[in-house]
N, C-alpha and C. Protein backbone atom coordinates (compact mmCIF):
# COMPACT_ATOMS: atom_id res chain seq x y z
N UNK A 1 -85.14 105.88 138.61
CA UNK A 1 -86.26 105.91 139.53
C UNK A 1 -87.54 105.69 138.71
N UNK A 2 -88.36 104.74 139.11
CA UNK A 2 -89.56 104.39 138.39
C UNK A 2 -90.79 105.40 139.00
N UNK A 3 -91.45 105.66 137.41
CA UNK A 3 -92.61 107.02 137.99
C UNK A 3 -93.65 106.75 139.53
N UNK A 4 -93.91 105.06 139.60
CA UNK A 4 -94.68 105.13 140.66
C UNK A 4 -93.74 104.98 141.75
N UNK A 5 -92.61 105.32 141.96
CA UNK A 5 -92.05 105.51 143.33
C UNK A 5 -91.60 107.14 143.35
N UNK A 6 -91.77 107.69 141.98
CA UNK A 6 -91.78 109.33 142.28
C UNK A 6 -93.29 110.00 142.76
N UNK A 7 -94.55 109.29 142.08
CA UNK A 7 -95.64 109.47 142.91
C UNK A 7 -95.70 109.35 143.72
N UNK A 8 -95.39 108.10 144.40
CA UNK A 8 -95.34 108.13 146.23
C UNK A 8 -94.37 109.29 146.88
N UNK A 9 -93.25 109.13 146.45
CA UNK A 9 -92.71 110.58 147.00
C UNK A 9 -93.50 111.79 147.16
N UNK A 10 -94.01 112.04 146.37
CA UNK A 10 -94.76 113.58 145.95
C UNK A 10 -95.83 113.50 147.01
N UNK A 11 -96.56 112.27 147.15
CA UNK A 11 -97.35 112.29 147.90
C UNK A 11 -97.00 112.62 149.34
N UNK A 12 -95.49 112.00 150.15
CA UNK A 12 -95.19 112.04 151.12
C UNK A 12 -94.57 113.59 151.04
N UNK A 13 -94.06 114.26 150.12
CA UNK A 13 -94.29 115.95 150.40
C UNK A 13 -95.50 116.45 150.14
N UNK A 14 -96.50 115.80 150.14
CA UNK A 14 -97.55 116.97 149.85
C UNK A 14 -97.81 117.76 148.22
N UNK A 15 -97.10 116.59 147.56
CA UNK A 15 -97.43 117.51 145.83
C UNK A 15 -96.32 118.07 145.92
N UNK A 16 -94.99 118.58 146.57
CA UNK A 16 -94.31 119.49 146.66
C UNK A 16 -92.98 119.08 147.00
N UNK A 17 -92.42 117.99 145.78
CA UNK A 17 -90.96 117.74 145.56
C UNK A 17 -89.81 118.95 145.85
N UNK A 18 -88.81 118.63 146.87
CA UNK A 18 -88.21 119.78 146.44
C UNK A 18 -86.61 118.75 145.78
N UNK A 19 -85.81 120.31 145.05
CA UNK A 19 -84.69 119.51 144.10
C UNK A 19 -84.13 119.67 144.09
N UNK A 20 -82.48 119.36 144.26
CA UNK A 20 -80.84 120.30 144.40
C UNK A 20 -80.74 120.37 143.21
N UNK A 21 -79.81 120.97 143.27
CA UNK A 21 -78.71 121.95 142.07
C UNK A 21 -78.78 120.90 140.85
N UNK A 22 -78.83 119.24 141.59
CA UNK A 22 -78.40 118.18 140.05
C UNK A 22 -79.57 117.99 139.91
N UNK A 23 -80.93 118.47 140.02
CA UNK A 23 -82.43 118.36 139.85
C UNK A 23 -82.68 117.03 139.96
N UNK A 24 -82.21 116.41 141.40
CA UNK A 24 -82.26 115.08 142.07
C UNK A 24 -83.51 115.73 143.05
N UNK A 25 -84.96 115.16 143.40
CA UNK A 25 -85.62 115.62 144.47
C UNK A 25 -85.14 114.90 145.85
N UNK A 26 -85.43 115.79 146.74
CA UNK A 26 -85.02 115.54 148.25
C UNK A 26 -86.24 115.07 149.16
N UNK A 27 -86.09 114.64 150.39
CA UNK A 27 -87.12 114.76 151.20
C UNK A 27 -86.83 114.86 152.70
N UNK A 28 -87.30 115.84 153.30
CA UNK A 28 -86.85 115.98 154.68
C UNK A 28 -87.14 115.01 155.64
N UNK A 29 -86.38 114.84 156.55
CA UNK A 29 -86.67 113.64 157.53
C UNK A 29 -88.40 112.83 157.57
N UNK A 30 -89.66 114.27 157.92
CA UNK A 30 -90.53 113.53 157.77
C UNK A 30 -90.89 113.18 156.61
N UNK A 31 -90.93 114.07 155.73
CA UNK A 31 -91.31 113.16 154.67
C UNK A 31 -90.75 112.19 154.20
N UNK A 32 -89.55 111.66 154.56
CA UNK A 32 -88.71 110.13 154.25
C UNK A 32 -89.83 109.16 155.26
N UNK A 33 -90.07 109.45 156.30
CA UNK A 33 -90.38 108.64 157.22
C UNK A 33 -91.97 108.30 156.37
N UNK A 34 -92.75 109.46 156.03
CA UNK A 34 -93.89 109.19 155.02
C UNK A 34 -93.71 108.45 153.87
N UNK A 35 -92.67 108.96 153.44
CA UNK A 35 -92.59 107.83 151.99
C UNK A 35 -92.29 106.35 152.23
N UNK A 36 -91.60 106.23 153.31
CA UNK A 36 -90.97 104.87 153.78
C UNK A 36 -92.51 104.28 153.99
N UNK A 37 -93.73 104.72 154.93
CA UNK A 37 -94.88 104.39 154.86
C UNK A 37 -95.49 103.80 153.91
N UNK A 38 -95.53 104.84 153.19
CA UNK A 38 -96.12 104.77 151.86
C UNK A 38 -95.74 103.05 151.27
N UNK A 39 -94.81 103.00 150.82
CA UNK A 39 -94.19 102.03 150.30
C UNK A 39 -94.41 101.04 150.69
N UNK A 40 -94.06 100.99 152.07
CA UNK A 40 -94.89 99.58 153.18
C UNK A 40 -96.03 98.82 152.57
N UNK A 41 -96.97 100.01 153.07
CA UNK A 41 -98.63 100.04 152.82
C UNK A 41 -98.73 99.36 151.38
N UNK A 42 -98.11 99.62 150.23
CA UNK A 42 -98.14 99.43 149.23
C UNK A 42 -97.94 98.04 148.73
N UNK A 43 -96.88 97.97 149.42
CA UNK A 43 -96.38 96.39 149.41
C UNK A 43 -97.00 95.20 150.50
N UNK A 44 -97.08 95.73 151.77
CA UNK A 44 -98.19 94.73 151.86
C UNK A 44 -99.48 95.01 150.99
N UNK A 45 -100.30 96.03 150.58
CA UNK A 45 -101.22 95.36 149.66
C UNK A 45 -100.89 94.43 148.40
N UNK A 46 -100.19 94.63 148.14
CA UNK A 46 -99.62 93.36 147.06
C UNK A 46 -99.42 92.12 147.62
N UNK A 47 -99.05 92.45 148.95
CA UNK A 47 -98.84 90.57 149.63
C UNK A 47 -100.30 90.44 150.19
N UNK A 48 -101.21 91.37 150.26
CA UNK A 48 -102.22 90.82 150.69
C UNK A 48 -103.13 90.33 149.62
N UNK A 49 -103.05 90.97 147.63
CA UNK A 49 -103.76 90.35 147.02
C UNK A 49 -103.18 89.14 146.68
N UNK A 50 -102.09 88.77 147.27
CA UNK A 50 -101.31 87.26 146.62
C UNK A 50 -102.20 86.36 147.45
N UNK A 51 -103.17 85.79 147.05
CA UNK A 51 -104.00 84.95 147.58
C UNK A 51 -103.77 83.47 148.15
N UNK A 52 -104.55 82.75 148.57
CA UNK A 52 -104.09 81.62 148.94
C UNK A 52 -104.44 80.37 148.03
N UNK A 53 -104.75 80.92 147.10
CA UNK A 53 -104.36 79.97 145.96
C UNK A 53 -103.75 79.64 145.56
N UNK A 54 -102.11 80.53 145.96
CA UNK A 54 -101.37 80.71 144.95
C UNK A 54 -100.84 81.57 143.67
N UNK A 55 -102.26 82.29 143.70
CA UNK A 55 -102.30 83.14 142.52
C UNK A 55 -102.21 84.83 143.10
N UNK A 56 -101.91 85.45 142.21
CA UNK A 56 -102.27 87.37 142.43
C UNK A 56 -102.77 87.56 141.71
N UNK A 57 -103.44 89.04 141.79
CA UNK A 57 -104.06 89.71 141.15
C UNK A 57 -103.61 90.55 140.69
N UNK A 58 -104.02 91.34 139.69
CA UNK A 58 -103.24 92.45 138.65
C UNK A 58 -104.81 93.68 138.78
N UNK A 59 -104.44 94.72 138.85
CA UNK A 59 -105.06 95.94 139.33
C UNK A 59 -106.89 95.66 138.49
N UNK A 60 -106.99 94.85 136.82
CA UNK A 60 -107.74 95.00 136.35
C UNK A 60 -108.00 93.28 136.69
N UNK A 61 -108.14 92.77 138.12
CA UNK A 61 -108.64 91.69 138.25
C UNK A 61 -108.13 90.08 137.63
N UNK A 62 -106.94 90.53 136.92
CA UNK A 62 -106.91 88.99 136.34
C UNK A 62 -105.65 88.49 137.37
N UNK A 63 -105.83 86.62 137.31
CA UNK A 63 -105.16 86.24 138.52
C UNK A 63 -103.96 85.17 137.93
N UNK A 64 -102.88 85.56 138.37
CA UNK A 64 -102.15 84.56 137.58
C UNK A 64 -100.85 84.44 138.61
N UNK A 65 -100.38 83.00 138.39
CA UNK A 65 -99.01 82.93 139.23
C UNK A 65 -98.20 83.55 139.58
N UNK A 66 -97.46 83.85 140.08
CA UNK A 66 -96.61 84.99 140.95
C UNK A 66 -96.29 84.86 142.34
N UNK A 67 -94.80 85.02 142.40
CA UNK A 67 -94.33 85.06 143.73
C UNK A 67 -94.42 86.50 144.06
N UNK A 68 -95.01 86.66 145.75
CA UNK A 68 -95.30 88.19 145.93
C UNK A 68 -94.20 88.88 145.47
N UNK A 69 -92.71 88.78 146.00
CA UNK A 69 -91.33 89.32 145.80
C UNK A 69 -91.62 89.64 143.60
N UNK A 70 -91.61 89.04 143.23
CA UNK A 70 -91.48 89.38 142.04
C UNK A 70 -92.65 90.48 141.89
N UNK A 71 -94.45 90.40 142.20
CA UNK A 71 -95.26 91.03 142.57
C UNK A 71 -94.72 92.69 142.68
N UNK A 72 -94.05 92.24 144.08
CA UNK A 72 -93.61 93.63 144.59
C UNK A 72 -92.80 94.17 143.27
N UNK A 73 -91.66 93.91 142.92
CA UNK A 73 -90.97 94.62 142.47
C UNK A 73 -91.43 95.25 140.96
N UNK A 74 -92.02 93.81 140.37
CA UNK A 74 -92.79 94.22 138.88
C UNK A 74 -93.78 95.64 139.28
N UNK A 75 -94.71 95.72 140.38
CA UNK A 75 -95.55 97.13 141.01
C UNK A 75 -94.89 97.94 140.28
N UNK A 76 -93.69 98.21 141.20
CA UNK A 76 -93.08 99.43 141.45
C UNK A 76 -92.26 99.71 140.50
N UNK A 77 -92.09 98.75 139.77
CA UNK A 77 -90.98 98.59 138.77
C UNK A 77 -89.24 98.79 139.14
N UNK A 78 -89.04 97.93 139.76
CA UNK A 78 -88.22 97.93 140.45
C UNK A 78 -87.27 96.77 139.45
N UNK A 79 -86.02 96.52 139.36
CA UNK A 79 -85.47 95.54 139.02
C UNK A 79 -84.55 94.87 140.00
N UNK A 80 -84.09 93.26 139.89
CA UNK A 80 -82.75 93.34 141.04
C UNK A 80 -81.99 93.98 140.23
């Protein structure tokens, strides 16, 4: 699990991960439904800085080629 998809979690409990026995954190129905939000929101802002140039943006302004899908996943750090 990459740290900025454990921040969004935390956020969708409120700061207040909870963790079973294998110190895996959980999230109760709403807060799944919040984190699922979260994530959305997140990712369309990444498809919304993919401009129509062609190009994206990177948090400190610089703009360089990129397909949103790769965008997205490099964010979050996600791999296929």
């Amino acid at each position: 699990m990459t740290e900025r998809i454990k921040e969004l979690a935390q956020q969708a409990a409120d700061g207040m991960l909870s963790y079973d026995a294998e110190g895996e954190w959980r999230l109760n129905q709403k807060e799944a439904e919040k984190f699922a939000l979260l994530i959305v929101r997140e990712c369309a802002k990444i498809g919304e800085d993919y401009g129509d140039d062609g190009l994206s943006s990177d948090p400190e302004g610089n703009r360089y080629p990129l397909n949103a899908g790769i965008a997205i996943r490099k964010h979050l750090g996600v791999e296929e």
